[in-house]
Protein backbone atom coordinates (compact mmCIF):
# COMPACT_ATOMS: atom_id res chain seq x y z
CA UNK A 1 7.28 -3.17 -29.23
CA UNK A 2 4.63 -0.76 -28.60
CA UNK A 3 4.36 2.05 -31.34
CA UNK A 4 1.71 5.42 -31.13
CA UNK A 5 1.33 7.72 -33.79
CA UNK A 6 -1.23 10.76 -34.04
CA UNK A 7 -2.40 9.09 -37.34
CA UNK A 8 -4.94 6.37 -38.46
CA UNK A 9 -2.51 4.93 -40.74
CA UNK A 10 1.25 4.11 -39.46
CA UNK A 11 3.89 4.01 -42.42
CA UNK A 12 7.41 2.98 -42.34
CA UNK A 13 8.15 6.76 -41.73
CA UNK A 14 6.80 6.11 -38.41
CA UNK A 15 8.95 3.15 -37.70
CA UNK A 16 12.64 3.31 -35.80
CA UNK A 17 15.44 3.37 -38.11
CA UNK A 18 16.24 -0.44 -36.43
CA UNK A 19 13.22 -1.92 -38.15
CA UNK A 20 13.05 -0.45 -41.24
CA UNK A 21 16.63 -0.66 -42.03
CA UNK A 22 16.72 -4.72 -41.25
CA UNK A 23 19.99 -4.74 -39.58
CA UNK A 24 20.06 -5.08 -35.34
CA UNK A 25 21.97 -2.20 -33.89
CA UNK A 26 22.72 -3.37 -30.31
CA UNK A 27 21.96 -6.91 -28.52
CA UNK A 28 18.90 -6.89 -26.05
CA UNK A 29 19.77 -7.55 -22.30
CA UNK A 30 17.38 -8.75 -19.74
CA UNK A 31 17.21 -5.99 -17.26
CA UNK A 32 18.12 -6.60 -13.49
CA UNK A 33 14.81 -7.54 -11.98
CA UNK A 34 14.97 -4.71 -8.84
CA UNK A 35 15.85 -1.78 -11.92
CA UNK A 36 13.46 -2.89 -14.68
CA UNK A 37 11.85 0.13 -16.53
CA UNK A 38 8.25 -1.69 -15.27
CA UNK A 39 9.23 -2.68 -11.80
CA UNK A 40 9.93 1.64 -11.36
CA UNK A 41 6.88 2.46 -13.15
CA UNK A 42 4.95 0.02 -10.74
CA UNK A 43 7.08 1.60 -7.88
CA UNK A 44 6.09 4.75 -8.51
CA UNK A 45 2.24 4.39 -9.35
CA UNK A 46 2.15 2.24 -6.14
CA UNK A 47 3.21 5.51 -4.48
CA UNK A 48 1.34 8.03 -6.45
CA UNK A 49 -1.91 5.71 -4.80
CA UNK A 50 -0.36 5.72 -1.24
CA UNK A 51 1.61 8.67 -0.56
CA UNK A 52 -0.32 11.14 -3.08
CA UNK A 53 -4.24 9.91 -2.53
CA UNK A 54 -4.44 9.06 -6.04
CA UNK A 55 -7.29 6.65 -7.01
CA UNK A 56 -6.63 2.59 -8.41
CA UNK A 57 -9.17 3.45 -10.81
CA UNK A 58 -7.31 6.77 -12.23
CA UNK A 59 -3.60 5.21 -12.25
CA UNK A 60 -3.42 1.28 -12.52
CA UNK A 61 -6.51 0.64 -14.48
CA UNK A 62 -6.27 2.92 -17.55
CA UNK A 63 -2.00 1.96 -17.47
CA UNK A 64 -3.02 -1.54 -17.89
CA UNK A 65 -5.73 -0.83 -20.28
CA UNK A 66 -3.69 1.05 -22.37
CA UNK A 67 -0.93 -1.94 -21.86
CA UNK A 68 1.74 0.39 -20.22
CA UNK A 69 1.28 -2.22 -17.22
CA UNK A 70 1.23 -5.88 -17.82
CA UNK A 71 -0.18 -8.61 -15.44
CA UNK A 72 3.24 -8.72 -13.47
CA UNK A 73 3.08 -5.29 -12.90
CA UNK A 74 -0.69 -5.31 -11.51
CA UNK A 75 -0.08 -8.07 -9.78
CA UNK A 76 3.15 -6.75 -8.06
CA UNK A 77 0.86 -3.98 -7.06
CA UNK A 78 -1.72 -5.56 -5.65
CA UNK A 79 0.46 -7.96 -3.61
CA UNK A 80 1.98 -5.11 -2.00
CA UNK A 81 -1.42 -3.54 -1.87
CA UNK A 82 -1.92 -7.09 0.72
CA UNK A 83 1.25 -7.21 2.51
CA UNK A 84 -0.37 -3.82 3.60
CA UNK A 85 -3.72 -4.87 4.67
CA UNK A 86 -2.63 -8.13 5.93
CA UNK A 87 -4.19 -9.86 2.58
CA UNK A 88 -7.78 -8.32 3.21
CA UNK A 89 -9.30 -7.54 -0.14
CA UNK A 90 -11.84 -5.13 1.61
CA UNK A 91 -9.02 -2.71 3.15
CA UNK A 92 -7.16 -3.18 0.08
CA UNK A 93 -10.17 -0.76 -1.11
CA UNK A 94 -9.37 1.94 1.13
CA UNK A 95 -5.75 1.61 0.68
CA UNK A 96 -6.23 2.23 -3.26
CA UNK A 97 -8.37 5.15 -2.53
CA UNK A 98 -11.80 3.42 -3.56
CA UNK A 99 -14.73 3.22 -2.52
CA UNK A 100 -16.30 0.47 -0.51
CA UNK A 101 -19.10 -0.10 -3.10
CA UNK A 102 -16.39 -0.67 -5.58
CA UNK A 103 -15.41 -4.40 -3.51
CA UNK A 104 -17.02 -6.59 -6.49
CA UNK A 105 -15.42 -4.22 -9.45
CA UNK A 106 -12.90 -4.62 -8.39
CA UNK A 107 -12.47 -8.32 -7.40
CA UNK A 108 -14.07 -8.94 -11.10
CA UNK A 109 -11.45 -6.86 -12.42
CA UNK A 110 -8.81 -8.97 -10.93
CA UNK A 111 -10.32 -12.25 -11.78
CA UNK A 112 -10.94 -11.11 -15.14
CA UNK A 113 -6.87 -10.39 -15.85
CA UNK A 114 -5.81 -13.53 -13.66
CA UNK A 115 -4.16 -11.24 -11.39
CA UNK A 116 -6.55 -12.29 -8.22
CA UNK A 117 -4.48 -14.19 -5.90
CA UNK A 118 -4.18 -16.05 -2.33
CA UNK A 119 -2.58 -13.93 0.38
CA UNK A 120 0.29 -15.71 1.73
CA UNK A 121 3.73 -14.94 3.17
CA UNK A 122 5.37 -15.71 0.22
CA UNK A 123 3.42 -13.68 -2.33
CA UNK A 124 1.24 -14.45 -5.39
């Protein structure tokens, strides 16, 4: 669970009613893997990069900073980021919208989360 308040301090006020009451309203289900809340948000930031021209480095990077992506979502991105390019790492850069300067960023980036990974057929 992920909580944000506009305060330094969180209190109990700031908590769901589930938590600070003790009792468990509903059971949690697994979502369906093709419909899962993340699998549409990495949908759609994949697009925002390749329809609307929008930078790696201004959607993907502060989401998964910020921990709204996690390391399947980054790496679902970047392996269809690779089905793209053919599983070139330098065209991968223009596809994302950055610059060619940005090649060891952004390989450091992805070795630094684990996310790098071997371009084959079958994925990641």
């Amino acid at each position: 669970m992920v909580l944000r308040a506009n305060t330094d301090l969180i209190e109990p006020i700031h908590l769901p009613s589930e938590i600070t009451s003790g009792t468990r309203t509903r059971e949690v289900e697994p979502p369906a893997e093709c419909s899962s809340p993340t699998v549409r948000e990495s949908t759609g930031i994949l697009d925002r990069m390749l329809t609307q021209k929008e930078s790696f480095w201004t959607t993907v990077y502060p989401a998964f900073m910020v921990r709204d992506l996690t390391r399947d979502d980054l790496r679902f991105i970047v392996r269809a980021g690779l089905e793209q390019t053919r599983g070139s790492y330098r065209m991968l850069l223009e596809l994302f919208k950055m610059p060619p300067q940005d090649y060891k960023r952004f390989l450091g980036f992805l070795n630094s989360t684990t996310v790098i990974c071997p371009f084959s057929v079958s994925g990641c």
